[in-house]
PDB file of N, CA and C in Angstrom:
ATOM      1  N   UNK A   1      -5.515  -0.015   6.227  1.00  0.00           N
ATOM      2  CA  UNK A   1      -4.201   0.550   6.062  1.00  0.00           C
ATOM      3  C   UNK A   1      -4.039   1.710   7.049  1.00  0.00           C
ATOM      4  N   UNK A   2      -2.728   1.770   7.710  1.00  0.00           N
ATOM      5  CA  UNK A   2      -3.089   2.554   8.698  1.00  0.00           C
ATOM      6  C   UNK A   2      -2.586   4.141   7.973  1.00  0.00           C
ATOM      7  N   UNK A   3      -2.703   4.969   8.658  1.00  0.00           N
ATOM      8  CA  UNK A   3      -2.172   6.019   8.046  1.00  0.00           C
ATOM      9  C   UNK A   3      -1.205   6.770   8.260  1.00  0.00           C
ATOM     10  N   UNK A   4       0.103   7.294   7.655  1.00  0.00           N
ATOM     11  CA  UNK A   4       1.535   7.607   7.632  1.00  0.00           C
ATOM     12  C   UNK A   4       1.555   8.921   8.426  1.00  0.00           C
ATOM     13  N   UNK A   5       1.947   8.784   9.540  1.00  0.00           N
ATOM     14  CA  UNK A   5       2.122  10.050  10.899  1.00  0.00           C
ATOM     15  C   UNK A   5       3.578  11.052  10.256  1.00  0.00           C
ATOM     16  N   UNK A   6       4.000  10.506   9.945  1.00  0.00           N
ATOM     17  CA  UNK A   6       5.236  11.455   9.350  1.00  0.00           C
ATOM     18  C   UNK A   6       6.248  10.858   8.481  1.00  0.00           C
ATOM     19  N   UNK A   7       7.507  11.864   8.233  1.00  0.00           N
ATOM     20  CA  UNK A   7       7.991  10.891   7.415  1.00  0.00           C
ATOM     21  C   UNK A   7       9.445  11.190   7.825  1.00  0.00           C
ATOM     22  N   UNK A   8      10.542  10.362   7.003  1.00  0.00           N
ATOM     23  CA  UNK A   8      12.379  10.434   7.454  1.00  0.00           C
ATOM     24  C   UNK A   8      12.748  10.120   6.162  1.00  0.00           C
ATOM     25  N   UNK A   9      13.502  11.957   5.775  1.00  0.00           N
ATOM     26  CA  UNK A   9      13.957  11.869   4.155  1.00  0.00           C
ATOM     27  C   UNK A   9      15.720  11.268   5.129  1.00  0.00           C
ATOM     28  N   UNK A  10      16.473  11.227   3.931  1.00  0.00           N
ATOM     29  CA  UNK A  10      17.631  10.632   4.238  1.00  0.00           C
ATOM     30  C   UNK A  10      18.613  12.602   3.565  1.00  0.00           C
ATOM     31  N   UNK A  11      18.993  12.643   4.350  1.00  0.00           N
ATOM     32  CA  UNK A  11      20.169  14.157   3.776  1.00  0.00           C
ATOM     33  C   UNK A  11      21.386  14.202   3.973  1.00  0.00           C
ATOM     34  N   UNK A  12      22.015  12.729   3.758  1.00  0.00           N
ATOM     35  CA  UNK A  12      23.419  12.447   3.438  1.00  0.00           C
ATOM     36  C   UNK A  12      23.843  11.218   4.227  1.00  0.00           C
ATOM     37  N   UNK A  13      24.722  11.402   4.638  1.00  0.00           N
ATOM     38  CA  UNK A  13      25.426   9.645   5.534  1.00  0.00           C
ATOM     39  C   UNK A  13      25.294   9.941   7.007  1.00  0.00           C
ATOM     40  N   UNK A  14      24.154   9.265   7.384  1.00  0.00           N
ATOM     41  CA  UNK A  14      23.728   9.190   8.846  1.00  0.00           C
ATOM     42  C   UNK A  14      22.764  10.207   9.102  1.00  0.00           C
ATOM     43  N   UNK A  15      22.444  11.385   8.412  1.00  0.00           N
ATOM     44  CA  UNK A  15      21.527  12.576   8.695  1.00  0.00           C
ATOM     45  C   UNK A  15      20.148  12.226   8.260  1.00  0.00           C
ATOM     46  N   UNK A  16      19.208  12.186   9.031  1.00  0.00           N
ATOM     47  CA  UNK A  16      17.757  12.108   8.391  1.00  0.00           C
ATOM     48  C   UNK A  16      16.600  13.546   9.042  1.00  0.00           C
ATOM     49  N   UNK A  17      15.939  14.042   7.975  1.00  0.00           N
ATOM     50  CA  UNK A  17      15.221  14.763   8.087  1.00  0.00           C
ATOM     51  C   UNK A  17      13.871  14.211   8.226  1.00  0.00           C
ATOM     52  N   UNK A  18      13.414  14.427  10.022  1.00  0.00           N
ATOM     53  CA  UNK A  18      12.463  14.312  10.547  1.00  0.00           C
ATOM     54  C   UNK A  18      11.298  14.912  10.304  1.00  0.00           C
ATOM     55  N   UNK A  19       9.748  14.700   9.456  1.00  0.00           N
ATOM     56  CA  UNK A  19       8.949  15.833  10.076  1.00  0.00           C
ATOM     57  C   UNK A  19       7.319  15.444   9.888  1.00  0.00           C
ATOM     58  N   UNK A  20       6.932  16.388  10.409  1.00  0.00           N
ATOM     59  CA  UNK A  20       5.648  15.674  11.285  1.00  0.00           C
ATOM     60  C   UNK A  20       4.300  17.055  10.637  1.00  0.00           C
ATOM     61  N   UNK A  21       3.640  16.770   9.936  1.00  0.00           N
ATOM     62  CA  UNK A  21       2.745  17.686   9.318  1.00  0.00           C
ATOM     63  C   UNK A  21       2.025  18.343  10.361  1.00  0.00           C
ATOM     64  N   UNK A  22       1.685  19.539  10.258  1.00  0.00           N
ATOM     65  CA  UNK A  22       0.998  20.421  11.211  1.00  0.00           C
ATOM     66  C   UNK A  22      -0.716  20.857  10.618  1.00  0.00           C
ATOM     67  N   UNK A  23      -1.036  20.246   9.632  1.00  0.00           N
ATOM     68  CA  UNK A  23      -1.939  20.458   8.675  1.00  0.00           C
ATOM     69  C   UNK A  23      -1.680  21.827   8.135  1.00  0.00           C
ATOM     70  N   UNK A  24      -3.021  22.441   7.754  1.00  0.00           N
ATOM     71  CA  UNK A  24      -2.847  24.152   6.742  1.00  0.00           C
ATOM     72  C   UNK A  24      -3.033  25.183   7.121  1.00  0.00           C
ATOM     73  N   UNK A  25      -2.069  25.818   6.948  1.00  0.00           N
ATOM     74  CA  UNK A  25      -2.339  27.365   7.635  1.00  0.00           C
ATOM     75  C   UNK A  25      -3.535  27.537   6.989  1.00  0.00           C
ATOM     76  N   UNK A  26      -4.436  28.466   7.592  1.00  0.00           N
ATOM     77  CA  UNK A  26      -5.930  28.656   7.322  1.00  0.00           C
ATOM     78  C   UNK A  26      -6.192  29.960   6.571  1.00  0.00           C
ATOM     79  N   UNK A  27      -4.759  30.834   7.023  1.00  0.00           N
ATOM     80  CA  UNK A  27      -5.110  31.991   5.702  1.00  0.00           C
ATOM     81  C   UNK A  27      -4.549  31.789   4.358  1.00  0.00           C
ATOM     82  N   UNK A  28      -3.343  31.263   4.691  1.00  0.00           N
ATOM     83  CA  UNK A  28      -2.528  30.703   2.782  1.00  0.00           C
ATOM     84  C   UNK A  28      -2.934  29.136   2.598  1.00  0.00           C
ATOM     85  N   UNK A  29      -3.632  28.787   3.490  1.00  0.00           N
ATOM     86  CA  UNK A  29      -3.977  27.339   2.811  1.00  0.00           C
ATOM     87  C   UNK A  29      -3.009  26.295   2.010  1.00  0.00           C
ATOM     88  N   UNK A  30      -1.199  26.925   2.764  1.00  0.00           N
ATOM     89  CA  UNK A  30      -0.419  25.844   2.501  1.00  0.00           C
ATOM     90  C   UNK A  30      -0.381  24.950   3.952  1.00  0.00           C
ATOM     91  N   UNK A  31       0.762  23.775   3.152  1.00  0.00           N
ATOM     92  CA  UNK A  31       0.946  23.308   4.418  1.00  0.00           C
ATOM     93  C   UNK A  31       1.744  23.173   5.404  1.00  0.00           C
ATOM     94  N   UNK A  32       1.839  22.918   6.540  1.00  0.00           N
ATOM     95  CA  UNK A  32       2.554  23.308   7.570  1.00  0.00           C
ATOM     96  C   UNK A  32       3.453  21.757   8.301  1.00  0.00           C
ATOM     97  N   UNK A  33       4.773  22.098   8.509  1.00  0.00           N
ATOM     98  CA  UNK A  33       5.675  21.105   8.882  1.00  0.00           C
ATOM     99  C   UNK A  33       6.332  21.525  10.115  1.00  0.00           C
ATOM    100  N   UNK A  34       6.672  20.302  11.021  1.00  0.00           N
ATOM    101  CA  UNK A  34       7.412  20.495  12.245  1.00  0.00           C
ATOM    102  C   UNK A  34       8.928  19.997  11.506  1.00  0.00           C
ATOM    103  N   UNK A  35      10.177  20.167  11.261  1.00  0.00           N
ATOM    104  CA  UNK A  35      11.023  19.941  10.725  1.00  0.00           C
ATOM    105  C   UNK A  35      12.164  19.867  11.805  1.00  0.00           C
ATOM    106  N   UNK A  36      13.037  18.636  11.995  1.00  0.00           N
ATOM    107  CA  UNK A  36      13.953  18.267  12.969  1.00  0.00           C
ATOM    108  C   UNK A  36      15.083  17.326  12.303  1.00  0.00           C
ATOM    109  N   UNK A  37      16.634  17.729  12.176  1.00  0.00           N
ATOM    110  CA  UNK A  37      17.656  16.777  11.966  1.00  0.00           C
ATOM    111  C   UNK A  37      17.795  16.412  13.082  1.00  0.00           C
ATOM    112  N   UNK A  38      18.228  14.383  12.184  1.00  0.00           N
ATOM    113  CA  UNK A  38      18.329  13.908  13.520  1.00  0.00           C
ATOM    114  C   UNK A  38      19.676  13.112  12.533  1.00  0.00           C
ATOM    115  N   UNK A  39      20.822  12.823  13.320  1.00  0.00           N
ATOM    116  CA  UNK A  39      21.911  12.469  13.135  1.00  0.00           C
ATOM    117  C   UNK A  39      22.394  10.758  14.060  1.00  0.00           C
ATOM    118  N   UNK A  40      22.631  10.269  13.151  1.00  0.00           N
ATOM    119  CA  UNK A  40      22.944   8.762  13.487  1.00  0.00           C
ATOM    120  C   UNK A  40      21.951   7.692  12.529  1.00  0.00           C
ATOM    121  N   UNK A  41      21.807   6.245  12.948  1.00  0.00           N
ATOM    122  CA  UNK A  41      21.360   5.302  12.172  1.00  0.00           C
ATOM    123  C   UNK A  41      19.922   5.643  11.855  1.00  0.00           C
ATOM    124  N   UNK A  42      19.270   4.767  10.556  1.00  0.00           N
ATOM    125  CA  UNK A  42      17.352   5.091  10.693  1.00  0.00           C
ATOM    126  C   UNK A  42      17.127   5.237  11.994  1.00  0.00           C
ATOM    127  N   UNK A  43      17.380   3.860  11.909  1.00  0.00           N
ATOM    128  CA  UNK A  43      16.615   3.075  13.529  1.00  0.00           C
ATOM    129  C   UNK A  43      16.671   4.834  14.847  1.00  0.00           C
ATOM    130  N   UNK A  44      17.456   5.490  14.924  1.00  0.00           N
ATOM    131  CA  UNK A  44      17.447   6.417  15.560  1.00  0.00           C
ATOM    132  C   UNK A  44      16.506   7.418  15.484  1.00  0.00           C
ATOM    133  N   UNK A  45      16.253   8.026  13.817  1.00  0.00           N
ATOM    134  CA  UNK A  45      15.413   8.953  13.765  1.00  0.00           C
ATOM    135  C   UNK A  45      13.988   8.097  13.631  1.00  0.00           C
ATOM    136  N   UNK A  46      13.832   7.104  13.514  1.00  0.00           N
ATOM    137  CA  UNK A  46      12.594   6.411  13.562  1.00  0.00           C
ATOM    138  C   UNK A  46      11.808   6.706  15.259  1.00  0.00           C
ATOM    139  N   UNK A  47      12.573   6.404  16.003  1.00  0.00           N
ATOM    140  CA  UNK A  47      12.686   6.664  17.453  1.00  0.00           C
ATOM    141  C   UNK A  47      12.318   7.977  17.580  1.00  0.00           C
ATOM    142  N   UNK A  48      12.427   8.841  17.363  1.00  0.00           N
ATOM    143  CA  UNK A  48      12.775  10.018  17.478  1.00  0.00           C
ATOM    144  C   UNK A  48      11.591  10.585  16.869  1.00  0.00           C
ATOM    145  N   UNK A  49      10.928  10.120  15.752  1.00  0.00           N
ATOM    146  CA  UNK A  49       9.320  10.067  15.509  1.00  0.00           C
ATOM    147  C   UNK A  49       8.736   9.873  16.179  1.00  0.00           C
ATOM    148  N   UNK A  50       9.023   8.883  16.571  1.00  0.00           N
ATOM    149  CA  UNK A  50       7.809   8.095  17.263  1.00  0.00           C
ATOM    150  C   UNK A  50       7.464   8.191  18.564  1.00  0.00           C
ATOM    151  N   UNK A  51       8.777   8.691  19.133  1.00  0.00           N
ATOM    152  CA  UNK A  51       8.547   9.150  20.430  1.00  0.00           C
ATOM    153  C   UNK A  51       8.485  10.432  20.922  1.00  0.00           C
ATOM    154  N   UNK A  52       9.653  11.425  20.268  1.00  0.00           N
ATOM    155  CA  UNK A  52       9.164  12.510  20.228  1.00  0.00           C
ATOM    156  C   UNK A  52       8.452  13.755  19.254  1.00  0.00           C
ATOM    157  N   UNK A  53       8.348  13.685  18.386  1.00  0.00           N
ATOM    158  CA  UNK A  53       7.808  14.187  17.585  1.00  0.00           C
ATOM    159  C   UNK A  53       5.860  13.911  17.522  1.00  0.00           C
ATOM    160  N   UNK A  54       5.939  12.887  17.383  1.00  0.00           N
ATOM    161  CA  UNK A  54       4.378  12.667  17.779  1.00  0.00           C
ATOM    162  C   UNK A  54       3.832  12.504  19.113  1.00  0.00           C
ATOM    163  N   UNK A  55       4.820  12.628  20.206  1.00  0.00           N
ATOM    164  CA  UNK A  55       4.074  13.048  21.559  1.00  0.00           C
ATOM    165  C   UNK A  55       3.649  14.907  21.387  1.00  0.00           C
ATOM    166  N   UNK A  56       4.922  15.020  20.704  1.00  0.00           N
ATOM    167  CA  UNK A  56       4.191  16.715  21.081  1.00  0.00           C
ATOM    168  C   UNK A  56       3.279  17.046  20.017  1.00  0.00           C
ATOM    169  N   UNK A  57       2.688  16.077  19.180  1.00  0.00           N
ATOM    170  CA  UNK A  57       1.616  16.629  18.508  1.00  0.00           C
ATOM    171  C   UNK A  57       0.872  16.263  19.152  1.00  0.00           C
ATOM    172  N   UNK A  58       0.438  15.325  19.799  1.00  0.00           N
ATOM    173  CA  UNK A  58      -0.533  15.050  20.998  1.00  0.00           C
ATOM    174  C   UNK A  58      -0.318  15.989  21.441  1.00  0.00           C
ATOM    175  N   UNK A  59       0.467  16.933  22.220  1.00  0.00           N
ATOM    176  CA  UNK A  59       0.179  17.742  23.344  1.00  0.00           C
ATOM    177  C   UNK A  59       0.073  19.507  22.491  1.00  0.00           C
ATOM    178  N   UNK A  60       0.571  19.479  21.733  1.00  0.00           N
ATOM    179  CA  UNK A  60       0.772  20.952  21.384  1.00  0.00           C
ATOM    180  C   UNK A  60       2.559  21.552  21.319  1.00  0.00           C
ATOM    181  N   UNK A  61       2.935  21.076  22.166  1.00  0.00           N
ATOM    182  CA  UNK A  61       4.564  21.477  22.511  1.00  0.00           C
ATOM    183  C   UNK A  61       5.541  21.704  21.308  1.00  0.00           C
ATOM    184  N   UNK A  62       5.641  22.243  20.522  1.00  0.00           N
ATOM    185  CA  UNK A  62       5.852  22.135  18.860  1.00  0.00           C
ATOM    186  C   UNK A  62       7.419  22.387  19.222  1.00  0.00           C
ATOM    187  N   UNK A  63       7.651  24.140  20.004  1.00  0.00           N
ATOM    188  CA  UNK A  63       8.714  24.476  19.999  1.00  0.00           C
ATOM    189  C   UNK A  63       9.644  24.390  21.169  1.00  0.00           C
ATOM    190  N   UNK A  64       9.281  23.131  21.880  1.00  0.00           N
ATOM    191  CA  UNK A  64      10.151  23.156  23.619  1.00  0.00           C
ATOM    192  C   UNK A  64      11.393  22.421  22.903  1.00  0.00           C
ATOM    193  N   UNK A  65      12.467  22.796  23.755  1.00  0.00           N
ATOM    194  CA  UNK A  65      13.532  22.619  23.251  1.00  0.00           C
ATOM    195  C   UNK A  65      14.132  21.099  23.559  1.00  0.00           C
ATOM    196  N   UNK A  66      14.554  20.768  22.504  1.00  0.00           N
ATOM    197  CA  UNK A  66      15.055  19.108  22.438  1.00  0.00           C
ATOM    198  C   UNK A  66      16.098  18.745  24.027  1.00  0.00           C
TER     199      UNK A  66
END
């Protein structure tokens, strides 16, 4: 089973909330989220995972601008 890279809540008609876990902050030992609206169909913010959101966890780039 492979394992779930992020996830796409739904936050009304056409809006989906993108986000991509950062694992745990190491002094509060909560956890940490990259958080991005993305506006239009799934199929869009799916894209939008997959291409950008998990390239910049590969690289580090958390906060370069969309």
């Amino acid at each position: 089973m492979a394992r779930k890279l992020g996830q796409i809540i739904p936050r009304g008609t056409n809006r989906w909330l993108v986000r991509v876990s950062l694992g745990r902050d190491q002094a509060t030992g909560r956890r940490r989220y990259l958080n991005r609206t993305v506006t239009g169909p799934q199929r869009r913010a799916q894209q939008f995972l997959s291409t950008e959101l998990l390239a910049r966890s590969e690289t580090g780039n958390w906060w370069v601008a969309r």
